[in-house]
N, C-alpha and C. Protein backbone atom coordinates (compact mmCIF):
# COMPACT_ATOMS: atom_id res chain seq x y z
N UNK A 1 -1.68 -14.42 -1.17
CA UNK A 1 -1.51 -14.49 -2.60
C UNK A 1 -1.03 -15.86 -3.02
N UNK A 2 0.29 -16.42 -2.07
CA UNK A 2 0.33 -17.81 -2.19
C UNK A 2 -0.61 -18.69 -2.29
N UNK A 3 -1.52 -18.70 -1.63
CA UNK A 3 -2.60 -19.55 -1.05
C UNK A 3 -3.70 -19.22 -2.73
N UNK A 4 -4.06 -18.12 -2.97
CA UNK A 4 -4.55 -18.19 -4.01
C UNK A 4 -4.23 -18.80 -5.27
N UNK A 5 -3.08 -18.74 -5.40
CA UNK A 5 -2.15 -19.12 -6.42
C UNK A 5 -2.19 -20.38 -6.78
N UNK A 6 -1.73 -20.71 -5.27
CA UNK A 6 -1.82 -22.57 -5.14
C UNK A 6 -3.31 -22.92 -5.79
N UNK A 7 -4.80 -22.57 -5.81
CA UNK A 7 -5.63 -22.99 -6.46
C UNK A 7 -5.75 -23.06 -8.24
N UNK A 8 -5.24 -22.33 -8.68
CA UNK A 8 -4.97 -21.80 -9.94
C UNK A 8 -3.77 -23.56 -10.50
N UNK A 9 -3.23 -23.45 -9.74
CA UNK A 9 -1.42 -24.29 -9.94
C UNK A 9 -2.11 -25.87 -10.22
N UNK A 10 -3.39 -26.21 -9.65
CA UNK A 10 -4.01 -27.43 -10.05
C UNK A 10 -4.41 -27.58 -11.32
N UNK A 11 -4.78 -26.70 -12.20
CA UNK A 11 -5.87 -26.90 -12.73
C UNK A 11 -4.90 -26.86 -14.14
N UNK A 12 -4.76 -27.76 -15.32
CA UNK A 12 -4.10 -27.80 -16.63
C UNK A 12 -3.91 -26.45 -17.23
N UNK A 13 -2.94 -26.03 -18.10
CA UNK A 13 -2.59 -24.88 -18.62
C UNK A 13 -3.65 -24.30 -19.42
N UNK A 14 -4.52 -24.64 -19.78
CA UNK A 14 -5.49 -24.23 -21.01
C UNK A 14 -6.93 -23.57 -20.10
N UNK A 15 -7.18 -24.77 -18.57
CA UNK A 15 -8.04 -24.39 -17.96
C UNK A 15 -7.45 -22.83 -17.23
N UNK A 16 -6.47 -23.17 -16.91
CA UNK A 16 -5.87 -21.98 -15.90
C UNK A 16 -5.71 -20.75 -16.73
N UNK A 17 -5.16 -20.89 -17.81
CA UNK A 17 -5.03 -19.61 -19.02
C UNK A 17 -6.31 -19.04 -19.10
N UNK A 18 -7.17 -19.84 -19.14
CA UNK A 18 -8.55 -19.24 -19.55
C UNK A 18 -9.20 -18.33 -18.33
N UNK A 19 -9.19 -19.36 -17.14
CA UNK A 19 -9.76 -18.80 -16.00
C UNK A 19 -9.60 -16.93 -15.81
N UNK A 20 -7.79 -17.41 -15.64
CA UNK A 20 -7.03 -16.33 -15.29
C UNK A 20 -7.25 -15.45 -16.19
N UNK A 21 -7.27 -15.01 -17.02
CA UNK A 21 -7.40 -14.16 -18.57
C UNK A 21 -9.05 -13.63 -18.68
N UNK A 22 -10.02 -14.73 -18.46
CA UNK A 22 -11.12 -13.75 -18.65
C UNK A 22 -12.05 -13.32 -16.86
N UNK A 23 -11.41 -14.65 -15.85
CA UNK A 23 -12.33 -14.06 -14.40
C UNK A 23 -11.25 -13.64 -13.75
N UNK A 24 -10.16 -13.20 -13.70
CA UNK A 24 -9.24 -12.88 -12.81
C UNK A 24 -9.08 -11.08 -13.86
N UNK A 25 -8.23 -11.70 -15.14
CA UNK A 25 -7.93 -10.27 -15.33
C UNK A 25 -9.04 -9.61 -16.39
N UNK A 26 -9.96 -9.87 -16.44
CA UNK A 26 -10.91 -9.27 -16.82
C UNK A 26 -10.80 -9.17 -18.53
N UNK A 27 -10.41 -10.63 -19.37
CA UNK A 27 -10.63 -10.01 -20.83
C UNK A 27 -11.74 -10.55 -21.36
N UNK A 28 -11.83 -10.12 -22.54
CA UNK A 28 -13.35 -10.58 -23.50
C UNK A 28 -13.08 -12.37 -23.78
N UNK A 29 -14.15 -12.66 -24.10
CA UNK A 29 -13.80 -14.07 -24.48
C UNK A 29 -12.88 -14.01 -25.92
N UNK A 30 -13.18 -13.28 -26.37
CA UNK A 30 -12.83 -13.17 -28.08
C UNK A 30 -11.17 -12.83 -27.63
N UNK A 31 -10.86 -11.45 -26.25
CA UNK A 31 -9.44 -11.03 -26.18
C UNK A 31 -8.27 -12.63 -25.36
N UNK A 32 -9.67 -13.48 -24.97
CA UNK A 32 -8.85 -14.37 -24.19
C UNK A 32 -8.20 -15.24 -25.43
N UNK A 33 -9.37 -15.88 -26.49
CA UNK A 33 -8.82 -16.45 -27.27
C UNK A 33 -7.78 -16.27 -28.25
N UNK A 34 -7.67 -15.09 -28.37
CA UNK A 34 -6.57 -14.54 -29.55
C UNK A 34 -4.81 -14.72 -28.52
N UNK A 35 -4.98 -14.39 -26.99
CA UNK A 35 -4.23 -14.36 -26.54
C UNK A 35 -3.56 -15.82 -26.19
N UNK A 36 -4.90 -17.09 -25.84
CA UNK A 36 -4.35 -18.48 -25.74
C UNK A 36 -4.05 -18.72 -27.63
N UNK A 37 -4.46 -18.21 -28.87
CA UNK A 37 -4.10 -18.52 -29.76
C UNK A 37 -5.19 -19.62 -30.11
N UNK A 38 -6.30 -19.97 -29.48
CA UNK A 38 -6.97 -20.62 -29.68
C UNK A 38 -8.18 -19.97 -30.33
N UNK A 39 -9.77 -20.94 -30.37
CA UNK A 39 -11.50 -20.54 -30.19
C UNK A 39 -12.12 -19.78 -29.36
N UNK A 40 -12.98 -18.96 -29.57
CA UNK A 40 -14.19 -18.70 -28.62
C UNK A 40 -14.72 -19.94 -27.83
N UNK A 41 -14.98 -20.49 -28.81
CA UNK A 41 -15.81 -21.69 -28.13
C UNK A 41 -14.88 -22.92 -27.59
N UNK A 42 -13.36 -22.85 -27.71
CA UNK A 42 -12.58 -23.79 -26.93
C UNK A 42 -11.89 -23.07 -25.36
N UNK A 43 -12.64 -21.37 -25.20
CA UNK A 43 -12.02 -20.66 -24.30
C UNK A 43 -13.33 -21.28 -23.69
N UNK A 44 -14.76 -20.84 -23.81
CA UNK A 44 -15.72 -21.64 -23.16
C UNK A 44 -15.54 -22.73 -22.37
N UNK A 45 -15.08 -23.46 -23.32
CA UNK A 45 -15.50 -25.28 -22.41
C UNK A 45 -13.97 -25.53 -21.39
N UNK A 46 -12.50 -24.48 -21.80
CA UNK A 46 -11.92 -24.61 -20.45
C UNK A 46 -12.51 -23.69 -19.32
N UNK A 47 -13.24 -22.84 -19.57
CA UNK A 47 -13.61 -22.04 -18.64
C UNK A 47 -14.80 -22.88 -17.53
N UNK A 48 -15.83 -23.61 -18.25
CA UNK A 48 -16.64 -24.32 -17.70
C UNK A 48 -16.00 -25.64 -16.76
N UNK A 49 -15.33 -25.98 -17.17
CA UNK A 49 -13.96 -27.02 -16.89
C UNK A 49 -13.30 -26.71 -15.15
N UNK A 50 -12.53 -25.36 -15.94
CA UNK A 50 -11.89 -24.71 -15.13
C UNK A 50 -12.63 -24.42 -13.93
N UNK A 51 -13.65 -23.64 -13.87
CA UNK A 51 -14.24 -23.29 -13.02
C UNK A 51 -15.27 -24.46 -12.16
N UNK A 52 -15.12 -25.27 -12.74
CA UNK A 52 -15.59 -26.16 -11.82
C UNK A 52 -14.36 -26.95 -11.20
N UNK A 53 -13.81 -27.63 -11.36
CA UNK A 53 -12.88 -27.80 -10.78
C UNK A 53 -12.24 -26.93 -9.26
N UNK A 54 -12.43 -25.27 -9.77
CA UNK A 54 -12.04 -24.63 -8.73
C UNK A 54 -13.26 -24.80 -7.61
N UNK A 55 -14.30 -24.79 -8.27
CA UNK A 55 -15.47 -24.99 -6.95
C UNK A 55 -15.31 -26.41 -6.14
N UNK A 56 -14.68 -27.47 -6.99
CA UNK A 56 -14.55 -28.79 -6.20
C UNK A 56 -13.52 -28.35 -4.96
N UNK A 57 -12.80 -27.76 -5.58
CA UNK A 57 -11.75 -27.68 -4.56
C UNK A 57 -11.97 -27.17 -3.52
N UNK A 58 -13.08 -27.15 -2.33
CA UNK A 58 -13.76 -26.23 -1.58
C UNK A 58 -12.70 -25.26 -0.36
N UNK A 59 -11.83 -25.75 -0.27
CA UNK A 59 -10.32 -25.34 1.12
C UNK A 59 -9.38 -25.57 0.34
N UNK A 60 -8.32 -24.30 0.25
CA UNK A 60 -7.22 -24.70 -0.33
C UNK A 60 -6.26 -25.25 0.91
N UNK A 61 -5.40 -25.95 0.77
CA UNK A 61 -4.66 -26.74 2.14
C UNK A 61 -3.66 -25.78 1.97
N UNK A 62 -3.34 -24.86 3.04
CA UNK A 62 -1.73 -24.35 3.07
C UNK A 62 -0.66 -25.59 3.87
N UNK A 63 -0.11 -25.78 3.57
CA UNK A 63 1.21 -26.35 4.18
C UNK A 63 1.72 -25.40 4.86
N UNK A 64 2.39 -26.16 6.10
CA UNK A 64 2.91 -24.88 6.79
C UNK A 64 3.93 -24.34 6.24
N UNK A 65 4.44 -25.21 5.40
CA UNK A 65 5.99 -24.57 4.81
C UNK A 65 5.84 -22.91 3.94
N UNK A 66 4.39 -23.10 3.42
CA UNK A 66 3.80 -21.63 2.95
C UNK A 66 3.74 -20.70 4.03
N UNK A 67 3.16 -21.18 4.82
CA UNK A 67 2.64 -20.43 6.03
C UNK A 67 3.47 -19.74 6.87
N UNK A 68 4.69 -20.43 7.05
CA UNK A 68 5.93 -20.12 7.30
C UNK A 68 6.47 -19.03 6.53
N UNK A 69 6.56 -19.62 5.29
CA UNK A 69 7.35 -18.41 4.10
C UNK A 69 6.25 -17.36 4.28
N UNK A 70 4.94 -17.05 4.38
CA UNK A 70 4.33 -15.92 4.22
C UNK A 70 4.79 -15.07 5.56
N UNK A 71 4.65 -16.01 6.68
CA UNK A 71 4.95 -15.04 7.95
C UNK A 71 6.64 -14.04 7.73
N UNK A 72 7.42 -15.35 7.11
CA UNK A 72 8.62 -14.73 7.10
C UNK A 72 9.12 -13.53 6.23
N UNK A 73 7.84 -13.47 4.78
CA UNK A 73 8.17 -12.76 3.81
C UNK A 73 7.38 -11.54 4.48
N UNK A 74 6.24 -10.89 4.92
CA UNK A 74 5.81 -10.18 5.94
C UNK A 74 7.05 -9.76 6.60
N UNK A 75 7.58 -10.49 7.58
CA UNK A 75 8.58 -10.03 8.75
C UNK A 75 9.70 -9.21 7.88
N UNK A 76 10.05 -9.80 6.60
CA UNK A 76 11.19 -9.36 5.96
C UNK A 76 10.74 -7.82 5.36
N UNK A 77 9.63 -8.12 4.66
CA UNK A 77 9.06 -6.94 3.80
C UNK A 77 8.80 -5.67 4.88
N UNK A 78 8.42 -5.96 6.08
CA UNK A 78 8.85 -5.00 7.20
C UNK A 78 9.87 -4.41 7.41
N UNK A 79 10.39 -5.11 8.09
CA UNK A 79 12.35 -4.65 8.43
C UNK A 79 13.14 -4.02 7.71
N UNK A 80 12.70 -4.25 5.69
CA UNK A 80 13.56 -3.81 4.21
C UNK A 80 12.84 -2.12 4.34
N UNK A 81 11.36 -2.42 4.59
CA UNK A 81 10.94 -1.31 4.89
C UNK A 81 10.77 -0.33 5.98
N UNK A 82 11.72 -0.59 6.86
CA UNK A 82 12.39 0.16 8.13
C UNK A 82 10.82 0.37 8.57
N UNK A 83 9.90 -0.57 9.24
CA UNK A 83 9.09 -0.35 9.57
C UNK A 83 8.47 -0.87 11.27
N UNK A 84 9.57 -0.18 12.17
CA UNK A 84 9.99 -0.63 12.80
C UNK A 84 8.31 -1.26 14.14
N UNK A 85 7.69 0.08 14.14
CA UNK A 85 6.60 -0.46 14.94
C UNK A 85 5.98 -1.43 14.38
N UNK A 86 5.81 -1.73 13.03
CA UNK A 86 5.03 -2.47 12.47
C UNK A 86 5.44 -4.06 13.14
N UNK A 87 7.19 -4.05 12.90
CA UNK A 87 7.81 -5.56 13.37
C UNK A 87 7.38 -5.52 15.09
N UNK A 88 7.96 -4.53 15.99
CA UNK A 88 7.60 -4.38 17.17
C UNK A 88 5.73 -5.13 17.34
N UNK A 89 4.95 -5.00 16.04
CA UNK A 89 3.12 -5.29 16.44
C UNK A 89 3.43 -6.55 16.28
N UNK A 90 4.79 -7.36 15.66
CA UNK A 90 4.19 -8.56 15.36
C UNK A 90 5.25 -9.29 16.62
N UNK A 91 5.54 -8.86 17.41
CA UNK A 91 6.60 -9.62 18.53
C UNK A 91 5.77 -9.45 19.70
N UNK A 92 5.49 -11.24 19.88
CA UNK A 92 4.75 -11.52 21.28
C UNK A 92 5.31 -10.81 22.58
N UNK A 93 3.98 -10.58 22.91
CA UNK A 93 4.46 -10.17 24.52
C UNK A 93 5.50 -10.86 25.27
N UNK A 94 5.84 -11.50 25.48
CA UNK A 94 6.66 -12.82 26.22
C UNK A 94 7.55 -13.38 25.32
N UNK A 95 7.86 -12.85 23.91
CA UNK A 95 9.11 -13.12 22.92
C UNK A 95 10.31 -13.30 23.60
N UNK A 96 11.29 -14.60 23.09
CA UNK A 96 12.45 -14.66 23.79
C UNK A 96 13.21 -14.46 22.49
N UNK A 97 14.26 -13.52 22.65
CA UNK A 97 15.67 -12.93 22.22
C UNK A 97 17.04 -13.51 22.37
N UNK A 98 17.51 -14.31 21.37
CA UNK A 98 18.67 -14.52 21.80
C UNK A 98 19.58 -14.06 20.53
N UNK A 99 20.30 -13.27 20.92
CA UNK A 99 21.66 -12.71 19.86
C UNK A 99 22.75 -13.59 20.80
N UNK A 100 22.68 -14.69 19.69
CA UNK A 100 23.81 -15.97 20.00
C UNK A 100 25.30 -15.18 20.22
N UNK A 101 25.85 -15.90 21.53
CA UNK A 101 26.55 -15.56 22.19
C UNK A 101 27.05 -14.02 22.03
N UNK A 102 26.00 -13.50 22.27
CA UNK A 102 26.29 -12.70 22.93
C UNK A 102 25.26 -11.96 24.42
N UNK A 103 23.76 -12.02 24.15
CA UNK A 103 22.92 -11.78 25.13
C UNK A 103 21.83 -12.47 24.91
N UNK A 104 20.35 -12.42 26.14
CA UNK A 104 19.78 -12.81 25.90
C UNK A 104 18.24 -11.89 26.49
N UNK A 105 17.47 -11.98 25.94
CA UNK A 105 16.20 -10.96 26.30
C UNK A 105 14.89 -11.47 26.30
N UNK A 106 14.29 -11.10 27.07
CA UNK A 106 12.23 -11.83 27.28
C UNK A 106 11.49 -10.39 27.36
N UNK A 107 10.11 -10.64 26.99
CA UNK A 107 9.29 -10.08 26.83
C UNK A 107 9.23 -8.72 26.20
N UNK A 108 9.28 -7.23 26.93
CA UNK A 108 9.71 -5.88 26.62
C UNK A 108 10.81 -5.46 25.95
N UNK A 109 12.19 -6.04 26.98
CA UNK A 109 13.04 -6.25 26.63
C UNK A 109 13.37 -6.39 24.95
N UNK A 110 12.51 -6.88 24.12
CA UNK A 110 13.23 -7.45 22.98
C UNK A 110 12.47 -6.38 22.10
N UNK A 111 11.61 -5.49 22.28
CA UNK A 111 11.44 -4.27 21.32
C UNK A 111 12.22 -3.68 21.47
N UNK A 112 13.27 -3.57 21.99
CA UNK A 112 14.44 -2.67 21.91
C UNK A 112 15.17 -3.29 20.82
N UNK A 113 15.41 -4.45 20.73
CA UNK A 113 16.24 -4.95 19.53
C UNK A 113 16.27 -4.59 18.12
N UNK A 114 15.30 -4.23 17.98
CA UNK A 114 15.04 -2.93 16.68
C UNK A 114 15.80 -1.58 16.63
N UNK A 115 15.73 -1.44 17.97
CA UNK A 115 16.32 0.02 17.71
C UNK A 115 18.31 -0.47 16.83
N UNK A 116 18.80 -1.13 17.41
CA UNK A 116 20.38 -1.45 16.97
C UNK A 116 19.99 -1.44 15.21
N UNK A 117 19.07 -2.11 14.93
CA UNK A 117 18.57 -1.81 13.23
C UNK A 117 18.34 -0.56 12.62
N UNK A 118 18.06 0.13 13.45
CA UNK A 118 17.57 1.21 12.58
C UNK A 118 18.86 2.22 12.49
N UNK A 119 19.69 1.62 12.73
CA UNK A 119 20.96 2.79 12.18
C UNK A 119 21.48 1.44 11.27
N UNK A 120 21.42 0.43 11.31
CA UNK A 120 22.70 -0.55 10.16
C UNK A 120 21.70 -0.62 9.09
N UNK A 121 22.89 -0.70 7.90
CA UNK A 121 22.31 -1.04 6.30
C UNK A 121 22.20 -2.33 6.65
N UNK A 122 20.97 -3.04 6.68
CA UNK A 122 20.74 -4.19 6.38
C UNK A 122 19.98 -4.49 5.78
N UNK A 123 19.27 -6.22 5.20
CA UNK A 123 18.25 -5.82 4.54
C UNK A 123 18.14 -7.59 4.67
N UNK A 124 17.08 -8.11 4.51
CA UNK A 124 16.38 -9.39 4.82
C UNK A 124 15.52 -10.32 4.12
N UNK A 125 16.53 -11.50 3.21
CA UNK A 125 16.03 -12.59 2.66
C UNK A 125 15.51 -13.83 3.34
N UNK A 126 14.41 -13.64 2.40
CA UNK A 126 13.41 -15.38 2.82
C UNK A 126 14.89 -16.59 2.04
N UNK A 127 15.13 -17.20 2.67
CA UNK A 127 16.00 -18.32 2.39
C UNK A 127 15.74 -19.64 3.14
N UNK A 128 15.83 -20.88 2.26
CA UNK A 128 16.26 -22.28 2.92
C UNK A 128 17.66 -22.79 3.54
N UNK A 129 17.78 -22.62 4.94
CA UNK A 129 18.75 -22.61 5.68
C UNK A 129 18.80 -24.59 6.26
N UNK A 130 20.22 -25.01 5.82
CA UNK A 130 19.66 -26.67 6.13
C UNK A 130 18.36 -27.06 6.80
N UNK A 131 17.87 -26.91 5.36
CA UNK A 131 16.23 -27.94 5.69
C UNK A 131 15.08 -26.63 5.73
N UNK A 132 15.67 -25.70 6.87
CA UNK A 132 14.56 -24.78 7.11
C UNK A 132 14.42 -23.12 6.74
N UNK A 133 13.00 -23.01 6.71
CA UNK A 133 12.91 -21.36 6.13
C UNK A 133 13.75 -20.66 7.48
N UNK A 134 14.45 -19.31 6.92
CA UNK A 134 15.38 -18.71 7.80
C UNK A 134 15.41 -17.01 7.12
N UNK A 135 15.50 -16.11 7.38
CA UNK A 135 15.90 -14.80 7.16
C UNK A 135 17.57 -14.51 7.19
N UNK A 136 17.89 -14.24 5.44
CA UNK A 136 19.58 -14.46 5.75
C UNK A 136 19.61 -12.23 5.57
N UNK A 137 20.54 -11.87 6.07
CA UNK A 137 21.22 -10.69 6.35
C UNK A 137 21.89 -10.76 5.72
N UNK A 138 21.73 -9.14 4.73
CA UNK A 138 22.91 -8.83 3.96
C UNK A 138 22.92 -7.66 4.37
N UNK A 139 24.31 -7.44 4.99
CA UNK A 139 25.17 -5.75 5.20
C UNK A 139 25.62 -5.24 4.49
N UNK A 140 25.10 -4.32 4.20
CA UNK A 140 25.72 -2.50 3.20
C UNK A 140 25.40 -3.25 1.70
N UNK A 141 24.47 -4.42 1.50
CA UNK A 141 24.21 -4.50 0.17
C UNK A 141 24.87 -5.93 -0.71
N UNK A 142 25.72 -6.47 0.84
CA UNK A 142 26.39 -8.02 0.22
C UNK A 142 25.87 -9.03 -0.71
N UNK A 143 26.18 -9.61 -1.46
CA UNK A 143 25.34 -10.29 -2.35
C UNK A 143 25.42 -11.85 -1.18
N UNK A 144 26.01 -12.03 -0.63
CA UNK A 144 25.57 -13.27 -0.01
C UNK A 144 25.60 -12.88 1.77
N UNK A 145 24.91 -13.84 2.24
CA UNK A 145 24.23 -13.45 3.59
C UNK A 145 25.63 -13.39 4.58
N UNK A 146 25.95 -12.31 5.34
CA UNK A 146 26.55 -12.02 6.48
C UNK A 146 25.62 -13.23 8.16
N UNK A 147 25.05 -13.09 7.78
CA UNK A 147 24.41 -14.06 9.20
C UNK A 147 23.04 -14.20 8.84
N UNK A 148 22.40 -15.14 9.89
CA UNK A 148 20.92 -15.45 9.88
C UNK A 148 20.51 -15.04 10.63
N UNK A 149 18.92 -14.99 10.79
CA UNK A 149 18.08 -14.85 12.00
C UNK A 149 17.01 -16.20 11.64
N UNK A 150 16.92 -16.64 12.79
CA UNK A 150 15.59 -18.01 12.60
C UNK A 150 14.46 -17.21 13.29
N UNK A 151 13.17 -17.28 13.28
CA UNK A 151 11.75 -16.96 13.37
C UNK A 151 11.18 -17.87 14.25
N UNK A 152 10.62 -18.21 15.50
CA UNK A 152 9.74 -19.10 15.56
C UNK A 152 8.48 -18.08 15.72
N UNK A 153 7.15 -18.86 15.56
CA UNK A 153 5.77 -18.25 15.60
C UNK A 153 5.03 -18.81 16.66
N UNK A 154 3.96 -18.31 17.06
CA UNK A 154 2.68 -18.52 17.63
C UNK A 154 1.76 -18.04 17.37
N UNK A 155 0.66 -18.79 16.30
CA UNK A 155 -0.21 -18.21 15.67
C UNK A 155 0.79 -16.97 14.70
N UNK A 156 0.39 -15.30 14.99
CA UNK A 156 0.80 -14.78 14.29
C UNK A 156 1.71 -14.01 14.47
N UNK A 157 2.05 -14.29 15.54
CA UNK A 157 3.32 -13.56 16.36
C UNK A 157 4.75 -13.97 16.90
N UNK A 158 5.42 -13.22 16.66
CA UNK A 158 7.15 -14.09 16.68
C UNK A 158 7.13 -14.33 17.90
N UNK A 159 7.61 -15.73 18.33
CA UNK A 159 7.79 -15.78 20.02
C UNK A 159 9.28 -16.49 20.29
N UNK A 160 9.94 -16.35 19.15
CA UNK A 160 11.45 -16.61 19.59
C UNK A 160 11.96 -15.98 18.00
N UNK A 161 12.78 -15.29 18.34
CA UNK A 161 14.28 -14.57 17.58
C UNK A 161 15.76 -15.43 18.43
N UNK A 162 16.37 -15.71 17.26
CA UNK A 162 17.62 -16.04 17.59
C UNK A 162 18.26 -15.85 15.97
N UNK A 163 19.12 -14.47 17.04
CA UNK A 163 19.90 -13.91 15.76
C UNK A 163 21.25 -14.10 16.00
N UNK A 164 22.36 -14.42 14.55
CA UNK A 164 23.15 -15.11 14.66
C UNK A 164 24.43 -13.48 14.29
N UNK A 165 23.91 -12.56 14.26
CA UNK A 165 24.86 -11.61 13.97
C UNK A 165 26.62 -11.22 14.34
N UNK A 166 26.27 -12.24 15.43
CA UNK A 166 27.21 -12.10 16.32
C UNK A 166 28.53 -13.15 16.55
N UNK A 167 28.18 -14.37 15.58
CA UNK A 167 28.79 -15.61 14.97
C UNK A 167 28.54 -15.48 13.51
N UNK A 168 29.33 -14.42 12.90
CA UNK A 168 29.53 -14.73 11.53
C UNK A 168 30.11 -16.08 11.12
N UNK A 169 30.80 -16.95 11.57
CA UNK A 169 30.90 -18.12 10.91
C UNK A 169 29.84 -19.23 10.70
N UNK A 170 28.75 -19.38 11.03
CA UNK A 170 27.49 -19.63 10.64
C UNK A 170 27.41 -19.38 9.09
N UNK A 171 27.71 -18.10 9.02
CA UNK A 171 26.88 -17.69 7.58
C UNK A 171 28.28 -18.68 6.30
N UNK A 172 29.30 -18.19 6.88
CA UNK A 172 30.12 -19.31 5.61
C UNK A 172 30.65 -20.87 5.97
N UNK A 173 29.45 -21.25 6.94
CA UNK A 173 29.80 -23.06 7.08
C UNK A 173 28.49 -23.25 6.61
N UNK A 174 27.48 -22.00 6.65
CA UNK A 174 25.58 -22.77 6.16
C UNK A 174 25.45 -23.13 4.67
N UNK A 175 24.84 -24.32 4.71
CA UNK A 175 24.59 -25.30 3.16
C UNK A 175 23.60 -24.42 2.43
């Protein structure tokens, strides 16, 4: 949805209003114009505009920093939704586990780490943790994060967890 979005985010407010309003959400030319407050015939020529432009644009470029936030907002939208095999499909075979100082786990081993979740109220924000995307933890409903977990990926699968649950002072020294 990001990635779509980002094509739309180029294009001037009048082209994008138009686009969006009569090829995305489906209105009349006549319902688009009353809604930009404008013409029929000035919804036309951003539409012609608009839509070319979007065809120039042939690849939208994700940055990984999207790519990142999508994997992480996925991982989160899982976990909020106690969906536990689902997170278990997305943890590499050979995933390394570390719950900072306290243990450490590879491969099999670390689908068990779910199970300790599925009895705690927790629940899991996409956040910028100095510099980087991070998943902050809030317990029984805290308005600010009790600890982090960092994500690394491969392709589409987590291949390092390092969760900080276990060093709450992390969460009130992080910028």
């Amino acid at each position: 949805m990001r990635a779509a979005l980002a094509r739309f985010i180029v294009l001037p407010v009048t082209q994008r209003s138009a686009v969006i309003l009569k090829d995305v959400l489906g209105h009349s030319l006549e319902e688009t114009a009353e809604t930009m407050g404008t013409t029929v015939l000035a919804v036309k020529a951003a539409l012609v505009r608009g839509r070319a432009k979007l065809l120039e644009a042939t690849e939208v470029e994700i940055t990984p920093d999207v790519a990142a936030r999508a994997q992480l907002d996925r991982y989160a939208s899982l976990f909020n939704a106690r969906d536990w095999d689902g997170l278990r499909a997305l943890v590499a075979d050979d995933c390394r586990l570390d719950l900072v100082s306290k243990s450490q786990r590879r491969g099999k081993e670390v689908r068990m780490y779910f199970t300790n979740y599925e009895k705690a109220d927790v629940s899991l924000r996409v956040v910028r943790l100095e510099g980087r995307l991070a998943l902050a933890a809030h317990v029984e409903g805290a308005t600010s994060p009790s600890y982090f977990i960092l994500l690394d990926w491969e392709g589409s699968r987590v291949s390092t967890i390092r969760d900080f649950r276990y060093v709450p002072y992390v969460a009130s020294e992080a910028e």
